[in-house]
PDB file of N, CA and C in Angstrom:
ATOM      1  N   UNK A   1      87.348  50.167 134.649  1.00  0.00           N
ATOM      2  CA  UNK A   1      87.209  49.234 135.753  1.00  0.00           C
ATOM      3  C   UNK A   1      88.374  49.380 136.727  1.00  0.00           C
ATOM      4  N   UNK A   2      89.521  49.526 136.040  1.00  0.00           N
ATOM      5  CA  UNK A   2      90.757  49.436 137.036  1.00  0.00           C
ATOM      6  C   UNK A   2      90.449  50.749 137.858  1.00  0.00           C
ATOM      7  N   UNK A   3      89.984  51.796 138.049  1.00  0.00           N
ATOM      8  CA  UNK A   3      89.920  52.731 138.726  1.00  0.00           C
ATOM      9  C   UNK A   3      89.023  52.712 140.192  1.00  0.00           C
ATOM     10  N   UNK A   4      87.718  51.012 139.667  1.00  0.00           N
ATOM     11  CA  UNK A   4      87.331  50.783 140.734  1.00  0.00           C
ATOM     12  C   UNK A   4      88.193  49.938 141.566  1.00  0.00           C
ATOM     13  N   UNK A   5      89.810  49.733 141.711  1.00  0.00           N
ATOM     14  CA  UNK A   5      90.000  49.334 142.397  1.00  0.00           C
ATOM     15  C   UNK A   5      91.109  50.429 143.358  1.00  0.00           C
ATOM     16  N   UNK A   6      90.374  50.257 144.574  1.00  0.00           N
ATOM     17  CA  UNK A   6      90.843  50.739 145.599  1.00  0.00           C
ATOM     18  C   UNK A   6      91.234  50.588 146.451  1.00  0.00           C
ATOM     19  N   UNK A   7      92.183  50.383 147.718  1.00  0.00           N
ATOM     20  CA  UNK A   7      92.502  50.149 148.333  1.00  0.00           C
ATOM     21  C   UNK A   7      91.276  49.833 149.381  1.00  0.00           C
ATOM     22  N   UNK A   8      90.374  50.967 149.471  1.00  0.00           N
ATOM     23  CA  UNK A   8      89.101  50.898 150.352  1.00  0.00           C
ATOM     24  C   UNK A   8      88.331  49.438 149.848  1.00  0.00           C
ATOM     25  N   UNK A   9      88.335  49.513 148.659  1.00  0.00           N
ATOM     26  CA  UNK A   9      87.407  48.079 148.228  1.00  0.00           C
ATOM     27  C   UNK A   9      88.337  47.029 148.591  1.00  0.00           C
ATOM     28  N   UNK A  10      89.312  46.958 148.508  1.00  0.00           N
ATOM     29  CA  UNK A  10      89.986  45.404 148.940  1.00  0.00           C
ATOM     30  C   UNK A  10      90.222  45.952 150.338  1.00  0.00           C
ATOM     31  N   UNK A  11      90.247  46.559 151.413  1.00  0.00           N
ATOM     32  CA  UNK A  11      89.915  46.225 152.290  1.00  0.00           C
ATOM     33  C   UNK A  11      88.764  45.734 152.896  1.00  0.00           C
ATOM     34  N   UNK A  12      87.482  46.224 152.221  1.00  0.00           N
ATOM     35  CA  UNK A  12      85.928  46.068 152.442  1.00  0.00           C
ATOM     36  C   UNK A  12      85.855  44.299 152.162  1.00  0.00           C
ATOM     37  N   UNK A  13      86.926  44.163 150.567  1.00  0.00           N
ATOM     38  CA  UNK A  13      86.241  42.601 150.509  1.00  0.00           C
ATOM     39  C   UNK A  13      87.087  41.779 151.446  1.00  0.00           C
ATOM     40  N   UNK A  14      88.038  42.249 152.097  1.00  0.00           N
ATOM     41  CA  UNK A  14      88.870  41.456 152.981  1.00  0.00           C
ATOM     42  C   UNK A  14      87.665  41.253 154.338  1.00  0.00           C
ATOM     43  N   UNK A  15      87.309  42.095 154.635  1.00  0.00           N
ATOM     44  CA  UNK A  15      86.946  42.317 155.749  1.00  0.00           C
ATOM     45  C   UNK A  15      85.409  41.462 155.653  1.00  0.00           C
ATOM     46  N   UNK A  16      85.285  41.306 154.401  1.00  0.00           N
ATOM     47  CA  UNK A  16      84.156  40.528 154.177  1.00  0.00           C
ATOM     48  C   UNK A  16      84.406  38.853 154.248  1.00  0.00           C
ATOM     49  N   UNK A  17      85.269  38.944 153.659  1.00  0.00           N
ATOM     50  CA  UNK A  17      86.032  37.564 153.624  1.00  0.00           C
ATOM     51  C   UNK A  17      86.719  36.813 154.851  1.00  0.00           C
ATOM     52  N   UNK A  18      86.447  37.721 155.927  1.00  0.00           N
ATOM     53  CA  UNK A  18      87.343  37.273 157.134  1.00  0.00           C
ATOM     54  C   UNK A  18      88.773  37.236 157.252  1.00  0.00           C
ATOM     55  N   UNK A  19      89.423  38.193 156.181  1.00  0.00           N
ATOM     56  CA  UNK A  19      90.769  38.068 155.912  1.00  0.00           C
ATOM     57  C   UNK A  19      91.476  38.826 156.289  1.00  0.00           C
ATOM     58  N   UNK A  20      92.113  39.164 157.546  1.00  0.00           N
ATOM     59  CA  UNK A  20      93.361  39.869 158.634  1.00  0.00           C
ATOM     60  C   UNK A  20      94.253  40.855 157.383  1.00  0.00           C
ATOM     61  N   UNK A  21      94.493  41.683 157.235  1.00  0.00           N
ATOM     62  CA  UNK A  21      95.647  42.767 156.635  1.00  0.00           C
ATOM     63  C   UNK A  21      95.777  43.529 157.035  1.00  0.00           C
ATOM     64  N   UNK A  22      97.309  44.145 156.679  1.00  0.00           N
ATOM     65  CA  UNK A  22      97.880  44.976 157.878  1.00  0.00           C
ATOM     66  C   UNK A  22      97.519  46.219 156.932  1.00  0.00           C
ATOM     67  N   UNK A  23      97.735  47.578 157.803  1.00  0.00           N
ATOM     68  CA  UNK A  23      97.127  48.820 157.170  1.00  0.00           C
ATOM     69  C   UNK A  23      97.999  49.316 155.928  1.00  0.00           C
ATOM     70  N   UNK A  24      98.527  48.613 155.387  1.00  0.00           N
ATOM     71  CA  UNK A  24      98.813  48.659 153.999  1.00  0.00           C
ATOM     72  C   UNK A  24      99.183  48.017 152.766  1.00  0.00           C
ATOM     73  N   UNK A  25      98.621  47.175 153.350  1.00  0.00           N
ATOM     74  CA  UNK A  25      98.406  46.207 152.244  1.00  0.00           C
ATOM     75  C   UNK A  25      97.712  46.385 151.076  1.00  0.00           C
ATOM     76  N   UNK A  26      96.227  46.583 151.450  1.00  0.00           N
ATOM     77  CA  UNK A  26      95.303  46.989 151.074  1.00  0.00           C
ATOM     78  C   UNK A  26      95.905  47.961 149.415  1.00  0.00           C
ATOM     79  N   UNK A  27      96.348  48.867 149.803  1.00  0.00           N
ATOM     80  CA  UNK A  27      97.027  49.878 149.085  1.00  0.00           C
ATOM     81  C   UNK A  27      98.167  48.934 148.113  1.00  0.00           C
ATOM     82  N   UNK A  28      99.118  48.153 148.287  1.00  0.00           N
ATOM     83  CA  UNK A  28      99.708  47.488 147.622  1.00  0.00           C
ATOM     84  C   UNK A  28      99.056  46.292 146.384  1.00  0.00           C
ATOM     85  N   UNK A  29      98.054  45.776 147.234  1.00  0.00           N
ATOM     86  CA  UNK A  29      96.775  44.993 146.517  1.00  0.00           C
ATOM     87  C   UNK A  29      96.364  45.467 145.264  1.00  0.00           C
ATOM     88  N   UNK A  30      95.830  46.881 145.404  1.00  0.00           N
ATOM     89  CA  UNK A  30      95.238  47.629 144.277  1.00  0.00           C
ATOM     90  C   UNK A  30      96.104  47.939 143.146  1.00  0.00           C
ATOM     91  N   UNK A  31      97.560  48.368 144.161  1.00  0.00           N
ATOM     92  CA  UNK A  31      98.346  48.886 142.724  1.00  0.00           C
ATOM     93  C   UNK A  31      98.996  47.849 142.166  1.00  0.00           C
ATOM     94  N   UNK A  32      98.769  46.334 142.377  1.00  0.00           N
ATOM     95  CA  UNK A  32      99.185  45.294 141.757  1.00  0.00           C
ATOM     96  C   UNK A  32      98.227  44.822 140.895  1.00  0.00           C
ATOM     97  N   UNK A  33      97.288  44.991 141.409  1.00  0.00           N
ATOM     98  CA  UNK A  33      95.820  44.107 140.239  1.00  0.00           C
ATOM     99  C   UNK A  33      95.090  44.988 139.545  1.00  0.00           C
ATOM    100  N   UNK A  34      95.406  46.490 140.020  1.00  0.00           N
ATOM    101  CA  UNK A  34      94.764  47.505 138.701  1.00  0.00           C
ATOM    102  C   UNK A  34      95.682  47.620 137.635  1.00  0.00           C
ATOM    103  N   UNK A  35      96.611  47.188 136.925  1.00  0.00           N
ATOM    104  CA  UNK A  35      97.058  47.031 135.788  1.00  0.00           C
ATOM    105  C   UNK A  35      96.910  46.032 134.872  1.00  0.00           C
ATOM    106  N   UNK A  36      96.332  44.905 135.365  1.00  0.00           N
ATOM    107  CA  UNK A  36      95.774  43.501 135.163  1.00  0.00           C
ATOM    108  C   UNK A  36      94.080  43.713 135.097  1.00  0.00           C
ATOM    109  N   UNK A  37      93.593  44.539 135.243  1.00  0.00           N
ATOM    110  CA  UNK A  37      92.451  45.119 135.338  1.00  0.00           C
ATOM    111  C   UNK A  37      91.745  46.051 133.993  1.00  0.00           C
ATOM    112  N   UNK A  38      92.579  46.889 133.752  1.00  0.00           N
ATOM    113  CA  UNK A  38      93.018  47.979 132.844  1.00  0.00           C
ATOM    114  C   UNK A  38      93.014  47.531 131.730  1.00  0.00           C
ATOM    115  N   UNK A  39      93.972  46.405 131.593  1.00  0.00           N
ATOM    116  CA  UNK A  39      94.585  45.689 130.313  1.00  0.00           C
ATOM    117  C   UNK A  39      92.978  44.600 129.524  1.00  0.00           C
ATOM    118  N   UNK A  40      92.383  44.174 130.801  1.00  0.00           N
ATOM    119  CA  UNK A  40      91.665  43.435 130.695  1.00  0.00           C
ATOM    120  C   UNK A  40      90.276  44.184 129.944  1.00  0.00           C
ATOM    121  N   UNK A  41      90.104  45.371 130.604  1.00  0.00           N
ATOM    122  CA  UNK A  41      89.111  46.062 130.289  1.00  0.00           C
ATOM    123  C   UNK A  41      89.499  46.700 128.360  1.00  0.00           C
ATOM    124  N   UNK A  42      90.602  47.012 128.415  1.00  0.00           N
ATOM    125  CA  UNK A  42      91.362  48.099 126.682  1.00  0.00           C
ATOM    126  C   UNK A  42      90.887  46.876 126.315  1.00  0.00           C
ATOM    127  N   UNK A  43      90.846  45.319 126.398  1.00  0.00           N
ATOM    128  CA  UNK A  43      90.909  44.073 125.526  1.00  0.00           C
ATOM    129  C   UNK A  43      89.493  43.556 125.337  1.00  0.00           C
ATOM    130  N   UNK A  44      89.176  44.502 126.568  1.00  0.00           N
ATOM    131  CA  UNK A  44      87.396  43.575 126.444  1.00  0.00           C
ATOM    132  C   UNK A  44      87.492  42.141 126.432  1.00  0.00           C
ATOM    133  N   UNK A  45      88.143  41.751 126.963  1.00  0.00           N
ATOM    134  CA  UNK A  45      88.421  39.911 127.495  1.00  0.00           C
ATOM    135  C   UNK A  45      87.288  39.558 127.856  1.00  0.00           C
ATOM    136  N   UNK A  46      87.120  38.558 127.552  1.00  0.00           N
ATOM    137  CA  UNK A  46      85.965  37.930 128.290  1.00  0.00           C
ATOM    138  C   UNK A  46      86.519  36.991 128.730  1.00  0.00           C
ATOM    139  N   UNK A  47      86.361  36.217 130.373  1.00  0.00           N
ATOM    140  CA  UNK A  47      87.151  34.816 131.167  1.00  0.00           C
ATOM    141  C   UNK A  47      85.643  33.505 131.261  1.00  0.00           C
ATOM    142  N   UNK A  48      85.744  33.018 130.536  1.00  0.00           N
ATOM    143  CA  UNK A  48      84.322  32.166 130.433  1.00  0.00           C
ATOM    144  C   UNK A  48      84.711  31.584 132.384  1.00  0.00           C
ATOM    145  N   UNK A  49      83.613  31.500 132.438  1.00  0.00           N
ATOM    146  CA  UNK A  49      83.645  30.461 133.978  1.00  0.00           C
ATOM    147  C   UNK A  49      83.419  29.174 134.520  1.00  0.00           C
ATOM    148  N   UNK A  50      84.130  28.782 135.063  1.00  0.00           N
ATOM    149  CA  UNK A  50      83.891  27.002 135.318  1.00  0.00           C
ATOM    150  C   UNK A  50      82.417  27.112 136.137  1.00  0.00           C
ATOM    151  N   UNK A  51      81.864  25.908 135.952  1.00  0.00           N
ATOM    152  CA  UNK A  51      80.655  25.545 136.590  1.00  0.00           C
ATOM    153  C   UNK A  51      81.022  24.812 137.912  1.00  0.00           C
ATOM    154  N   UNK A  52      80.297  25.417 139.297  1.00  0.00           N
ATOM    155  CA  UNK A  52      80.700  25.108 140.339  1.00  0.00           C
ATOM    156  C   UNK A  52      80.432  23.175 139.850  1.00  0.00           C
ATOM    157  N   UNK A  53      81.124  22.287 140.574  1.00  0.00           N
ATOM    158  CA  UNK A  53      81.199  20.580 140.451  1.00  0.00           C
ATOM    159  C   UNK A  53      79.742  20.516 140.797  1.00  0.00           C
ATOM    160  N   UNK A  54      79.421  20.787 142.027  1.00  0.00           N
ATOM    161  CA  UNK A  54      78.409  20.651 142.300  1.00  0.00           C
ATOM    162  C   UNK A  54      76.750  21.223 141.861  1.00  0.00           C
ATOM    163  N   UNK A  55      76.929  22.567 141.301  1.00  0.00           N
ATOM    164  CA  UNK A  55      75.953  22.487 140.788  1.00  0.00           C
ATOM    165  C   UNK A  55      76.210  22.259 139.262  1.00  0.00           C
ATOM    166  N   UNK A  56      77.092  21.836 138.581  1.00  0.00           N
ATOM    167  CA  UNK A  56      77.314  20.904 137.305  1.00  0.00           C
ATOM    168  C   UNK A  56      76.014  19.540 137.835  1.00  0.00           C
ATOM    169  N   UNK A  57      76.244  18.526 138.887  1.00  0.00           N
ATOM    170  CA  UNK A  57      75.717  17.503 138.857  1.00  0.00           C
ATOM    171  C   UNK A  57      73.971  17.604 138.733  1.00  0.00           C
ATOM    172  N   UNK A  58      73.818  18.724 139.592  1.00  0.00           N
ATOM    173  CA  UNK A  58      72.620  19.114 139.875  1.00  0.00           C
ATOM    174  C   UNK A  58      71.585  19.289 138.477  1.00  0.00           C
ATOM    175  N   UNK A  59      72.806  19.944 137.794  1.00  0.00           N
ATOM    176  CA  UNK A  59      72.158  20.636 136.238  1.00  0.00           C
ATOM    177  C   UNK A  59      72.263  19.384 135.600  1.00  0.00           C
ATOM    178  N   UNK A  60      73.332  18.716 135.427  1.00  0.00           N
ATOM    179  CA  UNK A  60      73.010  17.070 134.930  1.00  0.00           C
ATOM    180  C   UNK A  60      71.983  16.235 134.839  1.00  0.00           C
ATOM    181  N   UNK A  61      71.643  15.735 136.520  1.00  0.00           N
ATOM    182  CA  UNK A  61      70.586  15.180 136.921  1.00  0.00           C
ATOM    183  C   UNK A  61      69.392  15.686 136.036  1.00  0.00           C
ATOM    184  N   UNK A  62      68.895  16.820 136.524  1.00  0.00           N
ATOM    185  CA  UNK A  62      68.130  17.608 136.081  1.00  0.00           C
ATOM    186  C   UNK A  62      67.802  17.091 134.211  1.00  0.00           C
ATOM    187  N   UNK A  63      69.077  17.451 133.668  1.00  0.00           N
ATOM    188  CA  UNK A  63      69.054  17.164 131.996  1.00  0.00           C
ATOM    189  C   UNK A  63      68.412  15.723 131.835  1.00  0.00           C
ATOM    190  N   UNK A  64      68.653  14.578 132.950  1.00  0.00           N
ATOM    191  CA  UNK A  64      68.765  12.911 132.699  1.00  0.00           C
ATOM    192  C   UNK A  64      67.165  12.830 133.259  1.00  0.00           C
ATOM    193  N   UNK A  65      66.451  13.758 133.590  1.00  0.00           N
ATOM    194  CA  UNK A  65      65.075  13.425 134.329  1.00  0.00           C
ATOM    195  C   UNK A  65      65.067  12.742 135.864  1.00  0.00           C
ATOM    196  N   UNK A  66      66.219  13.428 136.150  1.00  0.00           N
ATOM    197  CA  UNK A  66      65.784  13.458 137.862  1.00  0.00           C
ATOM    198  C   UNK A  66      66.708  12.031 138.569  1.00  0.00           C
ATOM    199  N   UNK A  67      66.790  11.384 137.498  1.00  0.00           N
ATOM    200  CA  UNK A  67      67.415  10.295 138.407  1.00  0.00           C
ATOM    201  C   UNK A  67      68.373  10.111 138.628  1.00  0.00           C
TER     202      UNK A  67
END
């Protein structure tokens, strides 16, 4: 996984994100979070995920029959 990170991809998701960086950043980005990446992948981690608040209530409701 860490190898998919590239400087090209965190510029792409910046640029997706509406997020301004200067032309090398990008490059600094990668070689900071592909070792955190790497480690994650040798460990096979799994990061369980919070449930957005809002659709928590939704799924609630839902469980209580709507009301």
């Amino acid at each position: 996984m860490a190898d998919e990170i590239t400087p090209e991809r965190i510029r792409l998701n910046a640029e997706a994100a509406r997020v301004a960086l200067g032309a090398d950043v990008p490059a600094r980005i990668a070689r900071a979070v592909a070792p955190v990446f790497t480690r994650f992948t040798a460990e096979k981690l799994a990061l369980p995920l919070e449930v957005e608040p809002s659709t928590f209530l939704v799924v609630q409701r839902g469980e209580r029959g709507g009301e």
